[in-house]
N, C-alpha and C. Protein backbone atom coordinates (compact mmCIF):
# COMPACT_ATOMS: atom_id res chain seq x y z
N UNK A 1 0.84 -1.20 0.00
CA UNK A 1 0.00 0.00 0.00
C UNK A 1 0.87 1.24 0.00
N UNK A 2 0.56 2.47 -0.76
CA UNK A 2 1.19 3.04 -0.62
C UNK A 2 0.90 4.59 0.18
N UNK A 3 1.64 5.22 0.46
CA UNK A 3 1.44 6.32 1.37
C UNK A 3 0.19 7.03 1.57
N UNK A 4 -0.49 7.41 0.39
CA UNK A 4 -1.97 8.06 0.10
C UNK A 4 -2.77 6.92 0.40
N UNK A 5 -2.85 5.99 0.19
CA UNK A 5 -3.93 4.84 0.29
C UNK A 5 -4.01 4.46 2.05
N UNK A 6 -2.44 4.46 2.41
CA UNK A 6 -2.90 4.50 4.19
C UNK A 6 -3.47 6.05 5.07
N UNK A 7 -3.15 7.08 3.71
CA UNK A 7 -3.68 8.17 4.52
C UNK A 7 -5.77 8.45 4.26
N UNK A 8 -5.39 7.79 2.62
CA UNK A 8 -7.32 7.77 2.72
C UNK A 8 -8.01 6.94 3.62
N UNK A 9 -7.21 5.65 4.05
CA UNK A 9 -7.91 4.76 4.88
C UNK A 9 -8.06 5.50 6.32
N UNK A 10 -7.16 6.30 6.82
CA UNK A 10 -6.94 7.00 8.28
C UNK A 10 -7.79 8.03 7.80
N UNK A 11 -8.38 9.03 6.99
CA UNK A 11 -9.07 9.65 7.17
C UNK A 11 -10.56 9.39 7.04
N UNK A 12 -10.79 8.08 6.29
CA UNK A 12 -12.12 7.81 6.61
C UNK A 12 -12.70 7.23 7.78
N UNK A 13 -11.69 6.44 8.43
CA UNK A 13 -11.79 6.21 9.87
C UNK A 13 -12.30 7.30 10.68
N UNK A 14 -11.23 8.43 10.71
CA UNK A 14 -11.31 9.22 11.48
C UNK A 14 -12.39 10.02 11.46
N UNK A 15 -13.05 10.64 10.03
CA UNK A 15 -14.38 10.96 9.86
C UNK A 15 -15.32 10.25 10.63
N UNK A 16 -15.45 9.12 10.03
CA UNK A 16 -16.39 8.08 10.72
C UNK A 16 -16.45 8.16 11.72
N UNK A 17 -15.67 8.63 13.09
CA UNK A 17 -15.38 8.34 14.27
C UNK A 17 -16.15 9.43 14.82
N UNK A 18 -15.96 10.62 13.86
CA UNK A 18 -16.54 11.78 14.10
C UNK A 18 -18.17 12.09 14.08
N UNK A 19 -18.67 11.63 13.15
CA UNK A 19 -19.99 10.91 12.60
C UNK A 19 -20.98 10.24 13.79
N UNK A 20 -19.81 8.68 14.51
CA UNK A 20 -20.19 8.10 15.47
C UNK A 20 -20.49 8.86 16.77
N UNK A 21 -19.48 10.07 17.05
CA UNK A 21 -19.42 10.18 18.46
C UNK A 21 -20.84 11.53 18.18
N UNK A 22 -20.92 11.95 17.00
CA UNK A 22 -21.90 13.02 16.94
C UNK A 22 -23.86 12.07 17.36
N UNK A 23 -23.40 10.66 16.76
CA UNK A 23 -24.99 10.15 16.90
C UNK A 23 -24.60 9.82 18.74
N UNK A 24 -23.43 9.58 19.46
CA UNK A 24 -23.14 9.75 20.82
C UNK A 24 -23.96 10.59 21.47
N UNK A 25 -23.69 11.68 21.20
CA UNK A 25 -24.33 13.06 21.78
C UNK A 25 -25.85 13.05 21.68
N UNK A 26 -26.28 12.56 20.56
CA UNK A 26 -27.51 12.81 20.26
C UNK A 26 -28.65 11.24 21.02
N UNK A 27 -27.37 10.21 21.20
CA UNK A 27 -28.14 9.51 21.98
C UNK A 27 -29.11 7.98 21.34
N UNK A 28 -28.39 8.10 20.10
CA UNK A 28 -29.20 7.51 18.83
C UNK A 28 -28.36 5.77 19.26
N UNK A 29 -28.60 4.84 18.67
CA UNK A 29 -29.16 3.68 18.45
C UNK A 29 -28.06 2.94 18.24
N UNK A 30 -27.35 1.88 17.38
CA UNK A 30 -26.32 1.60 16.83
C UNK A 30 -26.47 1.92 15.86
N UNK A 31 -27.83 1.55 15.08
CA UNK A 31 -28.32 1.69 13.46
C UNK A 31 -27.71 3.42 13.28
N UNK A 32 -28.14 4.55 14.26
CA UNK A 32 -27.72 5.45 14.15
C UNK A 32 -26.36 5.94 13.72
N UNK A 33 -25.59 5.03 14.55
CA UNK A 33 -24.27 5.31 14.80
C UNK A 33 -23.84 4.76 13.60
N UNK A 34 -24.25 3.76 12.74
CA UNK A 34 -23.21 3.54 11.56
C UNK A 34 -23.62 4.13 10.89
N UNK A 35 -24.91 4.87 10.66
CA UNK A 35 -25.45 5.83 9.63
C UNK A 35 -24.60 7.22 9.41
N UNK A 36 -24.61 7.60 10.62
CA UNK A 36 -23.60 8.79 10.66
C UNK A 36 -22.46 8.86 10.41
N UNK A 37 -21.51 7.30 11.07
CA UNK A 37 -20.36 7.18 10.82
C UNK A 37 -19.84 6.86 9.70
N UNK A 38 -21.03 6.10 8.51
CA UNK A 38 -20.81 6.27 7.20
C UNK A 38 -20.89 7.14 6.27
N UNK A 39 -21.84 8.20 6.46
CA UNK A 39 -22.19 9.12 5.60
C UNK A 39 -21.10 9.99 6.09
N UNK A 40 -20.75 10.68 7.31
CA UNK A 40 -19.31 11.24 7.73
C UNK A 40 -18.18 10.55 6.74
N UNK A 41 -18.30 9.46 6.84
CA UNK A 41 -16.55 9.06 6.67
C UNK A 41 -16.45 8.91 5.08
N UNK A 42 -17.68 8.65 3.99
CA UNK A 42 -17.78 8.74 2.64
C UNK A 42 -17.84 9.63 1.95
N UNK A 43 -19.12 10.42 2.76
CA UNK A 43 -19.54 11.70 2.25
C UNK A 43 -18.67 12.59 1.25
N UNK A 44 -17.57 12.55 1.76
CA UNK A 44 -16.87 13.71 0.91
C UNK A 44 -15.98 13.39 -0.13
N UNK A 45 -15.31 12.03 -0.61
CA UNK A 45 -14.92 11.74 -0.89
C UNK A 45 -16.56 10.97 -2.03
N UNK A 46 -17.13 10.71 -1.65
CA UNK A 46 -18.11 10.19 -2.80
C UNK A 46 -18.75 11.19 -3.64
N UNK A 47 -18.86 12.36 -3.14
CA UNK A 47 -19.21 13.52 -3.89
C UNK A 47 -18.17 13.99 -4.94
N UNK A 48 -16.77 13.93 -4.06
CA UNK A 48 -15.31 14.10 -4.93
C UNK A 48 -15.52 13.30 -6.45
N UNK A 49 -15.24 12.33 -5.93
CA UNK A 49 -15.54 11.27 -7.22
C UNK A 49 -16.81 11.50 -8.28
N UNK A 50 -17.98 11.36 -7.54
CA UNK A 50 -18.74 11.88 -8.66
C UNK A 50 -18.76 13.27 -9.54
N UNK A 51 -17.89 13.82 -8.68
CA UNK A 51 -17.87 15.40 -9.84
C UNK A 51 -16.81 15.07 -10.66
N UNK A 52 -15.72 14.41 -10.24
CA UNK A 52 -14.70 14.06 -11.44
C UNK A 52 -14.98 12.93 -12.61
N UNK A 53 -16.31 12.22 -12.30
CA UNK A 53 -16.75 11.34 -13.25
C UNK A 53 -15.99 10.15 -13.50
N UNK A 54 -15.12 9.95 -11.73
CA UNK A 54 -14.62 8.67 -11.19
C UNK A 54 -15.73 7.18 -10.98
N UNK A 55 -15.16 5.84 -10.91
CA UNK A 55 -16.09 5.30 -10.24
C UNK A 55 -15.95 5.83 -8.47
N UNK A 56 -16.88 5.43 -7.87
CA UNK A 56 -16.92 5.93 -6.35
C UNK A 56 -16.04 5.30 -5.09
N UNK A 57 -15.08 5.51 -5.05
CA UNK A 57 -14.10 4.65 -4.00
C UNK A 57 -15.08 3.55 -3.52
N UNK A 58 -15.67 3.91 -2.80
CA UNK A 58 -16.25 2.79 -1.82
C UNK A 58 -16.69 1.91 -2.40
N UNK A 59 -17.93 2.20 -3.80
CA UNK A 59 -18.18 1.14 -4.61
C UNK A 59 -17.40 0.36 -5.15
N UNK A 60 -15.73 0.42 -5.29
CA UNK A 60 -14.86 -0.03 -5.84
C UNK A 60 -13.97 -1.05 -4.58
N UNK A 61 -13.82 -0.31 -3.75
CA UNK A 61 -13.63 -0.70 -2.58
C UNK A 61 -14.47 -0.82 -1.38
N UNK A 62 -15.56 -2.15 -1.14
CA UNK A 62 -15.96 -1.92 -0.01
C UNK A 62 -15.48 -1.78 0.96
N UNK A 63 -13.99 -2.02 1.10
CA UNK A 63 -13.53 -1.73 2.66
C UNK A 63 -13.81 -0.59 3.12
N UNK A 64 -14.05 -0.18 2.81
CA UNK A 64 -13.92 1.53 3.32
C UNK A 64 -15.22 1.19 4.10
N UNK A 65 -16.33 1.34 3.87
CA UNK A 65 -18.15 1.15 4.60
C UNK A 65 -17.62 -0.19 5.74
N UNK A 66 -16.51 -0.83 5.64
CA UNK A 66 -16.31 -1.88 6.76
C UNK A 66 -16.05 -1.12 7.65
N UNK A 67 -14.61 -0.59 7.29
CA UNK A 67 -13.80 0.62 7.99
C UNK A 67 -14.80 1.50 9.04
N UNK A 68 -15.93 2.27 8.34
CA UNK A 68 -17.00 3.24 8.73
C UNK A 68 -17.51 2.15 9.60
N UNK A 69 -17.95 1.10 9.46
CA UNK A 69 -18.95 -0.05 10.43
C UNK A 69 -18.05 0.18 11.87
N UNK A 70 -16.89 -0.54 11.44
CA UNK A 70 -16.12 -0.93 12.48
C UNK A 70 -15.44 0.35 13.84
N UNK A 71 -15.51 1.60 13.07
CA UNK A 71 -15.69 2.60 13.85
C UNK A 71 -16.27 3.06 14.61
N UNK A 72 -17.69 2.67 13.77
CA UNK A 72 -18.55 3.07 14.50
C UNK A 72 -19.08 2.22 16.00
N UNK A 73 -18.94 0.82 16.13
CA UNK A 73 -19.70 -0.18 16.71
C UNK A 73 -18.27 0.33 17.96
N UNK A 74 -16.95 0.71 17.76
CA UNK A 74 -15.65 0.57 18.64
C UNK A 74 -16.86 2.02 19.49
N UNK A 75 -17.01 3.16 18.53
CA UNK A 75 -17.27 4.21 20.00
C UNK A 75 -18.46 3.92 20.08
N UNK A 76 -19.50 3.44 19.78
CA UNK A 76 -21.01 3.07 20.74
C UNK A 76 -20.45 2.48 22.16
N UNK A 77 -19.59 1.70 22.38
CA UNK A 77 -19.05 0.72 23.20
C UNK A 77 -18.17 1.59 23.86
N UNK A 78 -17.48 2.62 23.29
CA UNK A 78 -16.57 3.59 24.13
C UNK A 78 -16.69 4.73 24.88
N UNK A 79 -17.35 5.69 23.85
CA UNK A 79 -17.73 6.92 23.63
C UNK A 79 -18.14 7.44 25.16
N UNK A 80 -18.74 6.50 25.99
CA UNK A 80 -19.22 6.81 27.35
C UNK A 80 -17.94 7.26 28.58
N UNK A 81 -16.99 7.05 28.04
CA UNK A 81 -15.13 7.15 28.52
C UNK A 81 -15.27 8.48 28.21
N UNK A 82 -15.44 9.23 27.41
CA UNK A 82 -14.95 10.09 26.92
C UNK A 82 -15.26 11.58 27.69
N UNK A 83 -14.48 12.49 28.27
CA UNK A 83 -15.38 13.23 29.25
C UNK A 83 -15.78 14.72 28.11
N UNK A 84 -15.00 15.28 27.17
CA UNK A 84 -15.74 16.13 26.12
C UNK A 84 -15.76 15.47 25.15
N UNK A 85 -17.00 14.94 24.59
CA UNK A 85 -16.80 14.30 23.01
C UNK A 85 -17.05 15.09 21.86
N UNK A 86 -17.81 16.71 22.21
CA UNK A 86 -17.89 17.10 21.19
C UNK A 86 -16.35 18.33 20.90
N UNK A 87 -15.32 18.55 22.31
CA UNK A 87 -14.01 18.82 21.68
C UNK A 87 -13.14 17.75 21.17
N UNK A 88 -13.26 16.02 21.42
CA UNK A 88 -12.97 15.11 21.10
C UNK A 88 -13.45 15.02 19.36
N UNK A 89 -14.57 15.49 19.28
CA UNK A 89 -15.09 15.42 17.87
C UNK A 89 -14.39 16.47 16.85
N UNK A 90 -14.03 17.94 17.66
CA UNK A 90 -13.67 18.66 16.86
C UNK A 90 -12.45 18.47 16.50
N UNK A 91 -11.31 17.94 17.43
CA UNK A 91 -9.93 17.56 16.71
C UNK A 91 -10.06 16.48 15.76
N UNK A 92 -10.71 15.36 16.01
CA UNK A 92 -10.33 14.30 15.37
C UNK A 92 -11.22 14.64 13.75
N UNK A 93 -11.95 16.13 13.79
CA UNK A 93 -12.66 16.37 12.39
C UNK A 93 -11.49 17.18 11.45
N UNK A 94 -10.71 17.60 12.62
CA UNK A 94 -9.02 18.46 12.17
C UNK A 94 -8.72 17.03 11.62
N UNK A 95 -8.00 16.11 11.89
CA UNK A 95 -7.62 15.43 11.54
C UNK A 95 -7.84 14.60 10.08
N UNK A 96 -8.95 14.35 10.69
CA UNK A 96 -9.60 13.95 9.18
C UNK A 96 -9.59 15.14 7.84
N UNK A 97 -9.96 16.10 8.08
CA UNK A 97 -10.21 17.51 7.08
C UNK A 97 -8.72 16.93 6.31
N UNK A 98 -7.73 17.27 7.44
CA UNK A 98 -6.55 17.06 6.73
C UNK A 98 -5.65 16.36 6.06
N UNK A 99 -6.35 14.96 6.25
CA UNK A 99 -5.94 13.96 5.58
C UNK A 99 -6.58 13.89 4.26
N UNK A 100 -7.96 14.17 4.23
CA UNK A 100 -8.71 14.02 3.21
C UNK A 100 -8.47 15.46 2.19
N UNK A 101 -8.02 16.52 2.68
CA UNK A 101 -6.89 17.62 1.75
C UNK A 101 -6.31 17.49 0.40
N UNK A 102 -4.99 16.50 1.04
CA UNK A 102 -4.26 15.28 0.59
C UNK A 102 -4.93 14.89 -0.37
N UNK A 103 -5.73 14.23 -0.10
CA UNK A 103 -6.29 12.93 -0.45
C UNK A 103 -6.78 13.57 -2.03
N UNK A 104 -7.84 14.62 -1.41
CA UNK A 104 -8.90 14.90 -2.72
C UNK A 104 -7.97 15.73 -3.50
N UNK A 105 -6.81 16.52 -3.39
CA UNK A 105 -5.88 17.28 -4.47
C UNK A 105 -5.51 16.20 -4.85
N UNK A 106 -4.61 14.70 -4.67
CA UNK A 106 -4.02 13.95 -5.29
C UNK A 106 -4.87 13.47 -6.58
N UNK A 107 -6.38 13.21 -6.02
CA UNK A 107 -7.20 13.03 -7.25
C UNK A 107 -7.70 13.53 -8.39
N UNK A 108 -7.77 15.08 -7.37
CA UNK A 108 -8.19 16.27 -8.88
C UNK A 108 -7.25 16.47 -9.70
N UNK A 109 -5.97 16.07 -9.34
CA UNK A 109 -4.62 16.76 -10.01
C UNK A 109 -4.45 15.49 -10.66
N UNK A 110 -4.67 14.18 -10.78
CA UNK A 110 -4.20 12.75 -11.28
C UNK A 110 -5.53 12.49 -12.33
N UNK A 111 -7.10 13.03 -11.40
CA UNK A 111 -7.93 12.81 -12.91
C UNK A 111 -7.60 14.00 -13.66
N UNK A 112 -7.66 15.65 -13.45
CA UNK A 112 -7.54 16.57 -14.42
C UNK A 112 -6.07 16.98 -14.94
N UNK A 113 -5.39 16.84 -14.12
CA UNK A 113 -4.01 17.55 -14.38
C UNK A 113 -4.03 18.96 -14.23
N UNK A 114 -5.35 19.59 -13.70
CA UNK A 114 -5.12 21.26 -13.12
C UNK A 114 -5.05 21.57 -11.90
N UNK A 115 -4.41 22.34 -11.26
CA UNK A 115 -4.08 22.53 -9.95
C UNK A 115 -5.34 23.30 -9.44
N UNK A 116 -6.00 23.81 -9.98
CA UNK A 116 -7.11 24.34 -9.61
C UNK A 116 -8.46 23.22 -9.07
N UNK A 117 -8.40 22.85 -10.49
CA UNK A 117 -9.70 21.52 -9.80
C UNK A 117 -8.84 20.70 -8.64
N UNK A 118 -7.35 20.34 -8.50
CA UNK A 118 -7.29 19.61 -7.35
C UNK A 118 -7.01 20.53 -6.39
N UNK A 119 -6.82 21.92 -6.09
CA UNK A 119 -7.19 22.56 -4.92
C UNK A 119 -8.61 22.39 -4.24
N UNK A 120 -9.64 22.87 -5.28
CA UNK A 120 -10.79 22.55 -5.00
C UNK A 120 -11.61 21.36 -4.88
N UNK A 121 -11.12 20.35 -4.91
CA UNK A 121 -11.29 18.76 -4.78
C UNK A 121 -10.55 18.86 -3.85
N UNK A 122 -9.85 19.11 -3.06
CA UNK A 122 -9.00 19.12 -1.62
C UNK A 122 -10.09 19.70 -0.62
N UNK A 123 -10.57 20.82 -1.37
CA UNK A 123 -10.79 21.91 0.15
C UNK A 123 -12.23 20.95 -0.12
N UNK A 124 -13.19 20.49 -1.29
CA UNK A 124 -14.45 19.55 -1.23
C UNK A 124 -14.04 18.64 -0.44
N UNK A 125 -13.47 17.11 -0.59
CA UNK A 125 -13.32 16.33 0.23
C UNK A 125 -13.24 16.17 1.65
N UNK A 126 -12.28 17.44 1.84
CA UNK A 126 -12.28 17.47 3.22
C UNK A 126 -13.43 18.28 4.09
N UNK A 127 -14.01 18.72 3.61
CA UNK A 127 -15.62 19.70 4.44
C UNK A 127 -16.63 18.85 4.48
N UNK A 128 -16.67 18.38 3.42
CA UNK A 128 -18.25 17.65 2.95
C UNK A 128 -18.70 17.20 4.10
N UNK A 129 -17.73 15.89 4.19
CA UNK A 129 -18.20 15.09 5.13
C UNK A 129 -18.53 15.71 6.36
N UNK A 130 -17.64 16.49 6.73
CA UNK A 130 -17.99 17.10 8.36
C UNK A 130 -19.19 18.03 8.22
N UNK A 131 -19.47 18.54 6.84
CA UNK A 131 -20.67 19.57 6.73
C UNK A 131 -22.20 18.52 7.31
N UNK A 132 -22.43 17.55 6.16
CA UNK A 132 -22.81 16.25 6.18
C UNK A 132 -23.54 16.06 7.59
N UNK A 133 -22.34 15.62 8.11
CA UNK A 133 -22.57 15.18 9.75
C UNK A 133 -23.24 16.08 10.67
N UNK A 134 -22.98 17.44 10.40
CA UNK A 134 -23.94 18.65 11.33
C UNK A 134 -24.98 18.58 11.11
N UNK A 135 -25.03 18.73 9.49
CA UNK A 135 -26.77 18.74 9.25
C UNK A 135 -27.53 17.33 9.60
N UNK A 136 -26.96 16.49 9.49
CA UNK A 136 -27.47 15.02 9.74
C UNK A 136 -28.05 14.86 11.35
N UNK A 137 -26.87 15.49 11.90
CA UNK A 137 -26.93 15.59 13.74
C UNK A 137 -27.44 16.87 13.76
N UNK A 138 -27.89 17.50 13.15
CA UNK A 138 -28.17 19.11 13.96
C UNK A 138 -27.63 19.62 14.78
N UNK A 139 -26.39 19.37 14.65
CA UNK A 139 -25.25 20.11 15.40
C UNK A 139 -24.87 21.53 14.69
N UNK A 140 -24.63 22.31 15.52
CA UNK A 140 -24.07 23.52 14.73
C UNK A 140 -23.02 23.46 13.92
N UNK A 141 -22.78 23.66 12.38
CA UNK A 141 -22.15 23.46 11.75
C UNK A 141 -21.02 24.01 11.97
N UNK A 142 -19.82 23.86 11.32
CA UNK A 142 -18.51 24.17 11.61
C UNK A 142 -17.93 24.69 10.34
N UNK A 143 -18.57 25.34 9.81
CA UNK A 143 -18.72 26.11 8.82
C UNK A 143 -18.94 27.40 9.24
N UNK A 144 -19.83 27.95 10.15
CA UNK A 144 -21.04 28.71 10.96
C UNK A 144 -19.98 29.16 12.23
N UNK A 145 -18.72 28.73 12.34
CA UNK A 145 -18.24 28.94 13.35
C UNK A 145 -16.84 29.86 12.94
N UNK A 146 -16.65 30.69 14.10
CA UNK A 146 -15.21 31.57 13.83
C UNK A 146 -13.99 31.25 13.30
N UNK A 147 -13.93 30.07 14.20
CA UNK A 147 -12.49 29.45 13.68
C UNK A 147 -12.16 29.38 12.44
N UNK A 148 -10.86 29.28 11.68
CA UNK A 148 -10.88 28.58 10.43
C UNK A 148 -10.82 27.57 10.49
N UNK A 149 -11.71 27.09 9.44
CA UNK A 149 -11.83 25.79 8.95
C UNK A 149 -11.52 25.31 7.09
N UNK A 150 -12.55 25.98 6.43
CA UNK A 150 -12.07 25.60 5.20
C UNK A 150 -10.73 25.97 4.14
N UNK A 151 -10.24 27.68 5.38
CA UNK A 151 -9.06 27.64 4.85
C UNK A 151 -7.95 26.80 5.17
N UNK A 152 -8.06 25.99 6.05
CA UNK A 152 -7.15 25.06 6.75
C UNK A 152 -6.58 23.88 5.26
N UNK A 153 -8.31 23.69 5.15
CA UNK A 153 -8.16 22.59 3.95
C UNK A 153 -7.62 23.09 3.03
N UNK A 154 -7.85 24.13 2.22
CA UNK A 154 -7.33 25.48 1.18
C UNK A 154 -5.62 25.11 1.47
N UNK A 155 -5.57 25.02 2.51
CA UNK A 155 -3.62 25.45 2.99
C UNK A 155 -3.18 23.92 2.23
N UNK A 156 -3.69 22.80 2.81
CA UNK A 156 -3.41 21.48 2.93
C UNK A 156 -3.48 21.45 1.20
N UNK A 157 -4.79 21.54 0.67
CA UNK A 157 -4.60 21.02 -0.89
C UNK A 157 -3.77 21.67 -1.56
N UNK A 158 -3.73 22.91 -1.35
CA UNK A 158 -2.36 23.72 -2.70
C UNK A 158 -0.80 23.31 -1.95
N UNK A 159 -0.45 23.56 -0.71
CA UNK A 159 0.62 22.58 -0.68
C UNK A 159 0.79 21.62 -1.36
N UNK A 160 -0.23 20.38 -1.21
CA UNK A 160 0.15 19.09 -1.99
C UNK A 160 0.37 19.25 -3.14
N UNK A 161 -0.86 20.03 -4.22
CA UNK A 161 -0.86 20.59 -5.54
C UNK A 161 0.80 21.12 -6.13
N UNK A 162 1.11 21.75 -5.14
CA UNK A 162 2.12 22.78 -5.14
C UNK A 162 3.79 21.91 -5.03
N UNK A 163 3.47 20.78 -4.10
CA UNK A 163 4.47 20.08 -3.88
C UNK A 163 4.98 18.53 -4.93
N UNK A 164 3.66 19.04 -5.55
CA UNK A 164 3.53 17.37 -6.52
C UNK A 164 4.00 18.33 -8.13
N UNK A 165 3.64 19.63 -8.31
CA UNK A 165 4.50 20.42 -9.46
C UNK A 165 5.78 20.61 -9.25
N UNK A 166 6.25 20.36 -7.88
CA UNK A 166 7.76 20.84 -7.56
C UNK A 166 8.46 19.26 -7.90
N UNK A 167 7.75 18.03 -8.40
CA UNK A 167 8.12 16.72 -8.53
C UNK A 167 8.21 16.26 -7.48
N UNK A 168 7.93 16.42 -6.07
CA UNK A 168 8.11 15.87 -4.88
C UNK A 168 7.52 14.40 -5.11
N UNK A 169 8.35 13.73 -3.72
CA UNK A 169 7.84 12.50 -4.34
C UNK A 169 6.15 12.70 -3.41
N UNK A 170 5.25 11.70 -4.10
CA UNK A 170 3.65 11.85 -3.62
C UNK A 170 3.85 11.83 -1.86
N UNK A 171 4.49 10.38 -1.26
CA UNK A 171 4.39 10.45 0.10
C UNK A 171 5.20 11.71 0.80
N UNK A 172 5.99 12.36 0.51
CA UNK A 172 6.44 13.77 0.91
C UNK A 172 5.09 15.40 0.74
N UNK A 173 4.88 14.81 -0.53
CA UNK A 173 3.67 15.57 -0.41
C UNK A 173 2.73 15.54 0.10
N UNK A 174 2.45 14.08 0.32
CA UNK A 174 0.83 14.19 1.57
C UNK A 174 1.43 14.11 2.83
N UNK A 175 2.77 14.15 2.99
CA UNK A 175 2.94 14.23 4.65
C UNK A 175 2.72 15.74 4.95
N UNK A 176 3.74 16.44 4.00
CA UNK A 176 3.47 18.34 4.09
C UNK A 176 2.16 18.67 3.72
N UNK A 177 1.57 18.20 3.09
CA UNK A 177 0.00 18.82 3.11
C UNK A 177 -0.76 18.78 4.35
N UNK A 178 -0.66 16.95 5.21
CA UNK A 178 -1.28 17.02 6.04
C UNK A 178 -0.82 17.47 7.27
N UNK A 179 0.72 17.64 7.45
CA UNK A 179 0.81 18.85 8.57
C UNK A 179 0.30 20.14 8.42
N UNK A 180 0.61 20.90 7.17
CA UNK A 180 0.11 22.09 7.22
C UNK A 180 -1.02 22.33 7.08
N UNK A 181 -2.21 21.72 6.70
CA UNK A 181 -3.81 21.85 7.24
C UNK A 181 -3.81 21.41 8.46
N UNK A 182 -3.76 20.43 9.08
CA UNK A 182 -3.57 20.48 10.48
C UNK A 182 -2.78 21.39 11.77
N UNK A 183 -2.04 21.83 11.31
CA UNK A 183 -1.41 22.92 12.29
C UNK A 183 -2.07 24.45 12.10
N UNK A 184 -2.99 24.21 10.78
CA UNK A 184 -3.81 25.89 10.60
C UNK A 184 -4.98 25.47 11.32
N UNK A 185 -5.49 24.62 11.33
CA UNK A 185 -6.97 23.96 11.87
C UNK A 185 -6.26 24.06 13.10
N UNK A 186 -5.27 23.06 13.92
CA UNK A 186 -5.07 23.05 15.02
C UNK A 186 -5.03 24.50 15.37
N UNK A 187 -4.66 25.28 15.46
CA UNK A 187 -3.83 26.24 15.94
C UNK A 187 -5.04 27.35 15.84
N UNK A 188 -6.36 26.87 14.88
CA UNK A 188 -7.63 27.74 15.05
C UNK A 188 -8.47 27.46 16.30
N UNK A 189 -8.24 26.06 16.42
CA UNK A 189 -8.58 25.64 17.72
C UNK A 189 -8.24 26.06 19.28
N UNK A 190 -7.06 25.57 18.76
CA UNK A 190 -6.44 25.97 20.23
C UNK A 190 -6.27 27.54 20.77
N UNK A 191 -5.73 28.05 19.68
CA UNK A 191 -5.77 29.90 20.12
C UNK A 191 -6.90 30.56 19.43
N UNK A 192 -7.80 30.06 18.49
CA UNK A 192 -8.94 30.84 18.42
C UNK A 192 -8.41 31.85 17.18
N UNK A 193 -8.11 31.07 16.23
CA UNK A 193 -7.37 32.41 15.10
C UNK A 193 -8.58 32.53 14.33
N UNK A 194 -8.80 33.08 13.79
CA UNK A 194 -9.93 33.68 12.76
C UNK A 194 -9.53 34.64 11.81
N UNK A 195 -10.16 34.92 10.61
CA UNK A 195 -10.24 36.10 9.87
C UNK A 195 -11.16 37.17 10.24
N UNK A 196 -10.79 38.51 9.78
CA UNK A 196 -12.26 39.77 10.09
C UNK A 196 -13.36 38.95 9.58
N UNK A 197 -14.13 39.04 10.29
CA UNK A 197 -15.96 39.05 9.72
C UNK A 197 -15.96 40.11 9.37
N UNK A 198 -17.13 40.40 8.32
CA UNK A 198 -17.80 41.05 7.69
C UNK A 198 -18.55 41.89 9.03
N UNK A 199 -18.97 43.08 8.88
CA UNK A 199 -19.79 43.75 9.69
C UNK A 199 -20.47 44.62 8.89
N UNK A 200 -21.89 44.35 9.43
CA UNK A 200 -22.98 45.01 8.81
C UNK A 200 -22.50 46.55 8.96
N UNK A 201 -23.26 47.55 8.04
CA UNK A 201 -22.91 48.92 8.28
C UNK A 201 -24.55 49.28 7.87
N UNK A 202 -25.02 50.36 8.40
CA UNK A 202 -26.29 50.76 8.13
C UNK A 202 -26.14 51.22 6.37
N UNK A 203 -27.43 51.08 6.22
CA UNK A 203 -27.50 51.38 4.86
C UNK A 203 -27.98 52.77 4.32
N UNK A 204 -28.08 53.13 3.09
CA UNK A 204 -27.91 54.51 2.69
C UNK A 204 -29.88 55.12 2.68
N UNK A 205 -29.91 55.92 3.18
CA UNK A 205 -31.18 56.55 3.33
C UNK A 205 -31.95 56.82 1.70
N UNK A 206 -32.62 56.55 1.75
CA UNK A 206 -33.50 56.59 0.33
C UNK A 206 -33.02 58.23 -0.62
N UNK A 207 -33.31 59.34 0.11
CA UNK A 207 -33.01 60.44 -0.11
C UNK A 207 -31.73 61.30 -0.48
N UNK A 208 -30.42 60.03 0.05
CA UNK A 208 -29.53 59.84 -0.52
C UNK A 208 -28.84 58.86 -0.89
N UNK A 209 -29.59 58.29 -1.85
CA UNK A 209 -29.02 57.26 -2.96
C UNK A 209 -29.32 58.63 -4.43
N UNK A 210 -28.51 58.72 -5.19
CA UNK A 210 -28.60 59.39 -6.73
C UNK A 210 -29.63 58.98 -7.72
């Protein structure tokens, strides 16, 4: 196996895990828990594929929906250990984002050959799924929140993009991709970095607009 293939397998895990501990919170079932932990851990990567007019990983590979099973059934059985699961949820969604970075530039850039579609097949892969999982759980999305998040993924895919035009070899490139989305995600976490928001400003009085 080679370097990308153990990092897609670790990030669908880790999605999944994320998925699981979200039907945790909510208190849901087992049936729950692999629902979430599958649609989390596929989600973004099956959407990837279908816009590039790939067959669909998972359909190609069922391991992956094992992978998602087997995640899920480990935290139904765990998850009760855990004393914050939804800051437990938010790193291990860092984690995943950033593997799956990686993951989805290696593909956009190997099906198209433009650095653009595999930036943006980076920063897709890695959101989806966690988008996915909020709305699924009605959790507040993490999209909706201060921190950065999708520029994290943004950082992670044009590195790789960036590092695979410089001829790097691929496993050098998904190791630097997935530190550097992870240390922008981490580091939004931990110290709370953000960009300006937008702020409303009152608007112009009828009498003076021209």
């Amino acid at each position: 196996m080679n370097p990308l293939l153990y990092l897609d397998y670790a990030g669908v895990a880790v999605f999944a895990a994320t998925g699981a501990l979200a039907a945790s919170r909510k208190q849901l079932d087992v049936i729950g828990f692999l629902f979430l932990a599958s649609f989390t851990g596929i989600g973004g990567g099956t959407v990837r594929d279908v816009i590039l007019g790939l067959p669909v990983f998972w359909v190609v590979n069922p391991a992956y929906v094992l992978v998602c099973a087997a995640v899920a059934v480990l935290v139904f059985f765990t998850a009760h250990r855990v004393e914050s699961r939804y800051k437990l949820l938010l790193w291990l969604d860092a984690l995943g984002m950033s593997a799956y970075a990686a993951i989805g530039a290696a593909k956009g850039l190997a099906a198209t050959g433009s650095p653009t579609v595999a930036i943006v097949m980076g920063m897709l892969t890695a959101t989806f799924g966690g988008i996915l999982r909020d709305i699924l759980a009605g959790e507040p999305s993490v999209l909706l929140k201060p921190e950065i998040y999708v520029s994290a993924a943004m950082a992670g895919a044009g590195i790789y993009t960036l590092a695979e035009l410089a001829e790097l070899p691929s496993a050098v490139s998904a190791v630097v991709a997935f530190a550097a989305a992870f240390m922008v995600r981490g580091g939004a976490l931990k110290f709370g970095w953000t960009f300006p928001a937008y702020r409303s400003r009152p608007g112009r009085r009828p009498e003076d607009i021209p």
